[in-house]
PDB file of N, CA and C in Angstrom:
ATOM      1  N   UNK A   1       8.993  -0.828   6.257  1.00  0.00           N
ATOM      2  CA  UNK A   1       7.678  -1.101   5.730  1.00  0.00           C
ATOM      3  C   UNK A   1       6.691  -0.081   6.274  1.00  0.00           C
ATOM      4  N   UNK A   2       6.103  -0.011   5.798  1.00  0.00           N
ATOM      5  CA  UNK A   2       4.721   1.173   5.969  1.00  0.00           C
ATOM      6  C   UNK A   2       3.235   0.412   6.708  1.00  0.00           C
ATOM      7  N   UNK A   3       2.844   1.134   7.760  1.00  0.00           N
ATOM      8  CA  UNK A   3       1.972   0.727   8.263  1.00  0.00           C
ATOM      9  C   UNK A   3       0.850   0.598   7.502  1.00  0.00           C
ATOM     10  N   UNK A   4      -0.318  -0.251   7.964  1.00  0.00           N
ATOM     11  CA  UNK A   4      -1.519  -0.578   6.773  1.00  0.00           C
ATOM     12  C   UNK A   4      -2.809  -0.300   8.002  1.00  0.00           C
ATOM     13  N   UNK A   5      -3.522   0.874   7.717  1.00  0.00           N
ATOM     14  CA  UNK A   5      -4.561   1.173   8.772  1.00  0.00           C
ATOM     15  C   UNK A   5      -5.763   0.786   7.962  1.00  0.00           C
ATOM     16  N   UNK A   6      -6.680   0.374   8.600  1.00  0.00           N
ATOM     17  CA  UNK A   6      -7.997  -0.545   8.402  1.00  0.00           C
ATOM     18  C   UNK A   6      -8.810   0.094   9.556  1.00  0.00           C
ATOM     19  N   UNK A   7      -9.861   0.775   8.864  1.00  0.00           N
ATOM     20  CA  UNK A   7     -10.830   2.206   8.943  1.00  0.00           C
ATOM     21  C   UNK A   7     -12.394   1.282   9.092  1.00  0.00           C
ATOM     22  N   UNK A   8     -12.764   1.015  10.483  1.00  0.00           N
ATOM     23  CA  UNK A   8     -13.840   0.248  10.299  1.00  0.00           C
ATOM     24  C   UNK A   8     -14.077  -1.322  10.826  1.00  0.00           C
ATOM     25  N   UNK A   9     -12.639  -1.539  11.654  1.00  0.00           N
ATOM     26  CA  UNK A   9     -12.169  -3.061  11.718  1.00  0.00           C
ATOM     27  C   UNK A   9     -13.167  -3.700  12.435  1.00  0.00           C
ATOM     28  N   UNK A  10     -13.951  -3.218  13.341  1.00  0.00           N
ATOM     29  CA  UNK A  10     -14.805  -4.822  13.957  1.00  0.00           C
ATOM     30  C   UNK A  10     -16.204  -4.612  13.166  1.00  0.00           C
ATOM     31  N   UNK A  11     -16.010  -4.294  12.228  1.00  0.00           N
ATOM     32  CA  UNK A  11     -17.232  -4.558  11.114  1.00  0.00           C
ATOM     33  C   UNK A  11     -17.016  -5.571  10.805  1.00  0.00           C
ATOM     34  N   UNK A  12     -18.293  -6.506   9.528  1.00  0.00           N
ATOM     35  CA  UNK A  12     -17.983  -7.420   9.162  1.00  0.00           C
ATOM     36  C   UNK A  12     -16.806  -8.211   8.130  1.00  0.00           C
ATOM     37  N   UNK A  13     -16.479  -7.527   7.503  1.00  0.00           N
ATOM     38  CA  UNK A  13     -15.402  -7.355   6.355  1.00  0.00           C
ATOM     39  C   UNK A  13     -14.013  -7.239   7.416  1.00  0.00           C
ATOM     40  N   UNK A  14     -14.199  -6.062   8.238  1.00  0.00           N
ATOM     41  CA  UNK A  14     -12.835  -5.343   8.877  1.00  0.00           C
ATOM     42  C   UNK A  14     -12.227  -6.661   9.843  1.00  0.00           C
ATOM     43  N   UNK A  15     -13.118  -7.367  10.552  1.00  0.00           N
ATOM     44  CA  UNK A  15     -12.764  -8.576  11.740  1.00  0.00           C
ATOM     45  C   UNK A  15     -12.286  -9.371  11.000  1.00  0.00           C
ATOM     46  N   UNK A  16     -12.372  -9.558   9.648  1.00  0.00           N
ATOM     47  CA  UNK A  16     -11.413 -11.163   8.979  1.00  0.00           C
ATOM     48  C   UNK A  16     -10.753 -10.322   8.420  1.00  0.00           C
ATOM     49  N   UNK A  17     -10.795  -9.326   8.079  1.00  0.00           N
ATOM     50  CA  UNK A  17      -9.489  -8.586   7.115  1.00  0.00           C
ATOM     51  C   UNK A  17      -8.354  -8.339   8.152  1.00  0.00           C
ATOM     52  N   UNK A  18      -8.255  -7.543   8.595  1.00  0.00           N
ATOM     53  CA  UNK A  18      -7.649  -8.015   9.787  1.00  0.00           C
ATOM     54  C   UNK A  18      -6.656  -8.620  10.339  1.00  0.00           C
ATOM     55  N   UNK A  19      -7.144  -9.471  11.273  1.00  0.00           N
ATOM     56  CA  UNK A  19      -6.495 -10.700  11.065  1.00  0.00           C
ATOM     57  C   UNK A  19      -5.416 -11.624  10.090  1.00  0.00           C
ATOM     58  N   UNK A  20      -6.015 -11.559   8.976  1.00  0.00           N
ATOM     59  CA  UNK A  20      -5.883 -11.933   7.775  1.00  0.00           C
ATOM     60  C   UNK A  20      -4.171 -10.949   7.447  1.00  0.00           C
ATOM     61  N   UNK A  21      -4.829  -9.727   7.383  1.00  0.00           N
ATOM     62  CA  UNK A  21      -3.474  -8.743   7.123  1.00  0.00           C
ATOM     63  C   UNK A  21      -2.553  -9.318   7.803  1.00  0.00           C
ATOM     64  N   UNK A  22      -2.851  -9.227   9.425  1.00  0.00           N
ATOM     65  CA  UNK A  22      -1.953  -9.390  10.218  1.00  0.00           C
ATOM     66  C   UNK A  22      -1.160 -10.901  10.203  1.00  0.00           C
ATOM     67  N   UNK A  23      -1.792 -11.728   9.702  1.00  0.00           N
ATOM     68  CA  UNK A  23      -0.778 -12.710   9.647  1.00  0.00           C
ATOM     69  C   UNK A  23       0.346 -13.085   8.668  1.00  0.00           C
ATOM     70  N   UNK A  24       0.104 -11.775   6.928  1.00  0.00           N
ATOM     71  CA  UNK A  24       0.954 -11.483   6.417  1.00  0.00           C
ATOM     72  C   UNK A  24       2.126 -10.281   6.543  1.00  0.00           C
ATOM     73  N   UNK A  25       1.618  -9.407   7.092  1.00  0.00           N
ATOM     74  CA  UNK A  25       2.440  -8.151   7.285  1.00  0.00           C
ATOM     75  C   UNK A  25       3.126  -8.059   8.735  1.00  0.00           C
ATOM     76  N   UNK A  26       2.396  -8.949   9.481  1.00  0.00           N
ATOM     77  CA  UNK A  26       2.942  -8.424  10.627  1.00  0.00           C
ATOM     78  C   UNK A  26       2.375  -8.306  11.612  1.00  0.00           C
ATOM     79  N   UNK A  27       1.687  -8.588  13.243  1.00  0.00           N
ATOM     80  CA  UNK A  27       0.556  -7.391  13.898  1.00  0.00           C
ATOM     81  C   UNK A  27       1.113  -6.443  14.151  1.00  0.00           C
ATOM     82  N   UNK A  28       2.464  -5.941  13.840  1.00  0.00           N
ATOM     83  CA  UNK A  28       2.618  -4.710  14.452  1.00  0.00           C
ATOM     84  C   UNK A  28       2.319  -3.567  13.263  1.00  0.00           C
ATOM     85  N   UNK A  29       2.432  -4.044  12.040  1.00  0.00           N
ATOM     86  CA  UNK A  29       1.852  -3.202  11.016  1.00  0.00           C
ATOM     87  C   UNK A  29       0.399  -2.994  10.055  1.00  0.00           C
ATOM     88  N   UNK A  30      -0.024  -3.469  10.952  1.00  0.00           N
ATOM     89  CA  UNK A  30      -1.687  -3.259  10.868  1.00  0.00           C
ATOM     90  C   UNK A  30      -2.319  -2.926  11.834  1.00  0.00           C
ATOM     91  N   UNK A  31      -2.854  -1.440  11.758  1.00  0.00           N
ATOM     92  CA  UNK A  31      -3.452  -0.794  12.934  1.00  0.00           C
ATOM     93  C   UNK A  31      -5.001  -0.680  12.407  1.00  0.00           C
ATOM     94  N   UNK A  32      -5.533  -1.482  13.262  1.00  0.00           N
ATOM     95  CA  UNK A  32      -7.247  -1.659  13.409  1.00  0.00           C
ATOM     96  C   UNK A  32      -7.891  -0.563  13.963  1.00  0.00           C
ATOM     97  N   UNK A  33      -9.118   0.049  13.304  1.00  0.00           N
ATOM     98  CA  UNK A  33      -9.277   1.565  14.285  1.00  0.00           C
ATOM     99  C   UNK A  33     -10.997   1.369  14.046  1.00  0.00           C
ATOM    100  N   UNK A  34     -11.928   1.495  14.540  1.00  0.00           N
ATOM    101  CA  UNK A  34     -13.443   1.325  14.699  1.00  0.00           C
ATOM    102  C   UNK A  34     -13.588   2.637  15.891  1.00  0.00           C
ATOM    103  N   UNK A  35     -14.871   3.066  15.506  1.00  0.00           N
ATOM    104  CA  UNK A  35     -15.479   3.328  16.570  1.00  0.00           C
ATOM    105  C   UNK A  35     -15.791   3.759  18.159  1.00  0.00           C
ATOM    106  N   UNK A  36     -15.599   2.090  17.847  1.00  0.00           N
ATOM    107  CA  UNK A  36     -16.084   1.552  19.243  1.00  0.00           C
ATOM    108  C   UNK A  36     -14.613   0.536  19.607  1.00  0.00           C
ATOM    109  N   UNK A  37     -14.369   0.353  20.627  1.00  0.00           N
ATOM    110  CA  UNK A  37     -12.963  -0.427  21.381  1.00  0.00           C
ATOM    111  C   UNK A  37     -13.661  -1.872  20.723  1.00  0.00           C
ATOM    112  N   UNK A  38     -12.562  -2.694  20.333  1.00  0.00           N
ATOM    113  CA  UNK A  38     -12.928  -3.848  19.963  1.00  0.00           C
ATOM    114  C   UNK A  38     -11.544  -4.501  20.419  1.00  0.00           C
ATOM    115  N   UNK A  39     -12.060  -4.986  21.826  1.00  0.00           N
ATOM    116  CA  UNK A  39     -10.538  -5.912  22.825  1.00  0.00           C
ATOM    117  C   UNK A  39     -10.205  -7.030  21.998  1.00  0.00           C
ATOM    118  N   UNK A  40     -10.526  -7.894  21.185  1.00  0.00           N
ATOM    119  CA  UNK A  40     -10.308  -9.011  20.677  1.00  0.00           C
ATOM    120  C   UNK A  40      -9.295  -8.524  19.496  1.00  0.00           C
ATOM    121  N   UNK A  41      -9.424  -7.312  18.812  1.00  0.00           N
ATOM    122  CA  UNK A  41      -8.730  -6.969  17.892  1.00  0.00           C
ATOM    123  C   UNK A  41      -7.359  -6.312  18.821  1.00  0.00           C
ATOM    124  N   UNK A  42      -8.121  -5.737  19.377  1.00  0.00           N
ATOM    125  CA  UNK A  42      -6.662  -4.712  20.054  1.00  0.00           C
ATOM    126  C   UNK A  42      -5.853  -5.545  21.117  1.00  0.00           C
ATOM    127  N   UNK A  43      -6.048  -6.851  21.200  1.00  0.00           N
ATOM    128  CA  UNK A  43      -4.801  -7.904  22.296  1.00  0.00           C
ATOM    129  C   UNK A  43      -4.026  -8.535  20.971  1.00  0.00           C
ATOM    130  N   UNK A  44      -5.064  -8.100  19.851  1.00  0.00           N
ATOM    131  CA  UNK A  44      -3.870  -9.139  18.797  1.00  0.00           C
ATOM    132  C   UNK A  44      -2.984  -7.890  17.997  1.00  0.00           C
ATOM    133  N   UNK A  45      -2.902  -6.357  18.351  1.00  0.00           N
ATOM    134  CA  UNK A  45      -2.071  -5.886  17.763  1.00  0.00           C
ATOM    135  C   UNK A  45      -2.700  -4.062  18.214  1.00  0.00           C
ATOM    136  N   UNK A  46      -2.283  -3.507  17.309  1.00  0.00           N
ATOM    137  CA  UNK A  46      -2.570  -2.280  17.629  1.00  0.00           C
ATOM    138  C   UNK A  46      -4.068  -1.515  17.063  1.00  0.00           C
ATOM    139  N   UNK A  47      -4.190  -1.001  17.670  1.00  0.00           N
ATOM    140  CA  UNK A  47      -6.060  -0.977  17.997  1.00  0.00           C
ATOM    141  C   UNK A  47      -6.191   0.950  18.002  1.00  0.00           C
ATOM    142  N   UNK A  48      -6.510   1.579  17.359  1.00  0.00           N
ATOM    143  CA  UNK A  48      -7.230   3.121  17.603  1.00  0.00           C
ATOM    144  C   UNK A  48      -8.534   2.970  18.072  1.00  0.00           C
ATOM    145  N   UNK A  49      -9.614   4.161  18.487  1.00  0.00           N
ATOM    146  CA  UNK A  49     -10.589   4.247  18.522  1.00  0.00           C
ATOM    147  C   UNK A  49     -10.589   5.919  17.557  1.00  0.00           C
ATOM    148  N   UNK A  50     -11.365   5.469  16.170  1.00  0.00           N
ATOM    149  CA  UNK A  50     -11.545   6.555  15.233  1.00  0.00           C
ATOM    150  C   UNK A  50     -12.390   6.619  14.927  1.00  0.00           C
ATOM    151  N   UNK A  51     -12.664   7.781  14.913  1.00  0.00           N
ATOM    152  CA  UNK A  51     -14.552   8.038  14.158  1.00  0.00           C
ATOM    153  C   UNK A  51     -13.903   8.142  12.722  1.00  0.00           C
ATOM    154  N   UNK A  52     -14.624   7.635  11.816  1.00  0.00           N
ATOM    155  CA  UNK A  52     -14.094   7.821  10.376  1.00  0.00           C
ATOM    156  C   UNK A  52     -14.653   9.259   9.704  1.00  0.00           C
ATOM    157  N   UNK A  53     -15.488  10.096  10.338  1.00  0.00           N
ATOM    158  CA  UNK A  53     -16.441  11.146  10.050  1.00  0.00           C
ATOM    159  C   UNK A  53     -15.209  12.307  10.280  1.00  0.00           C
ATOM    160  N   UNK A  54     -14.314  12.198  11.587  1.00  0.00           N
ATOM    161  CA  UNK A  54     -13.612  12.686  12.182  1.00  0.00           C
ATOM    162  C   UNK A  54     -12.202  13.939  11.714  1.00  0.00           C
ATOM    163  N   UNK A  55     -12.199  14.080  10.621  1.00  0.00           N
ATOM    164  CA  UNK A  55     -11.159  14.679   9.944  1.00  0.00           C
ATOM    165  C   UNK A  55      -9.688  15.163  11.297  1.00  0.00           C
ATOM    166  N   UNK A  56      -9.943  15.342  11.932  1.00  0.00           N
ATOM    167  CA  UNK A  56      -9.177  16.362  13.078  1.00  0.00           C
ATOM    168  C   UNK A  56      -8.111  14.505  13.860  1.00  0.00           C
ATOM    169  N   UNK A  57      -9.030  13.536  13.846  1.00  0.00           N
ATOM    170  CA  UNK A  57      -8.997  12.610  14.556  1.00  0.00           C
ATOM    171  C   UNK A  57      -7.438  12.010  13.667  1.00  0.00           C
ATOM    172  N   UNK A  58      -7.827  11.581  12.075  1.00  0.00           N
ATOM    173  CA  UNK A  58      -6.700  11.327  11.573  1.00  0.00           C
ATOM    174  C   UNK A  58      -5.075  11.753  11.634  1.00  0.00           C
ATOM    175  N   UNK A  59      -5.307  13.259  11.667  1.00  0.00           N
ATOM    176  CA  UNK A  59      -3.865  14.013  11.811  1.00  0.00           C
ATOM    177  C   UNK A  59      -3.239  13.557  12.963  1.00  0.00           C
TER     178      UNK A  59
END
């Protein structure tokens, strides 16, 4: 299966989406990436810190 990255996660939309993913796919195949560190997301699975502006950051 193919990982599912969510660009933005402790926004409002991104914190229930989320979750949400993760209790169909998997937490190990939904990687949450914001900003800013968001511990509540990243103890329930795998967590980046990405600037979405970032082009260099994705690769």
């Amino acid at each position: 299966m193919k990982r599912i990255l969510v660009v933005g996660a402790g926004g409002q939309i991104g914190s229930e989406l989320v979750p949400y993913l993760r209790s169909i796919y998997g937490a190990s195949n939904v990687v949450a990436t914001d900003v800013k560190h968001n511990a509540v997301l990243a103890e329930a699975g795998p967590f980046e810190s990405l600037d979405a502006l970032d082009a260099k950051q994705y690769a």
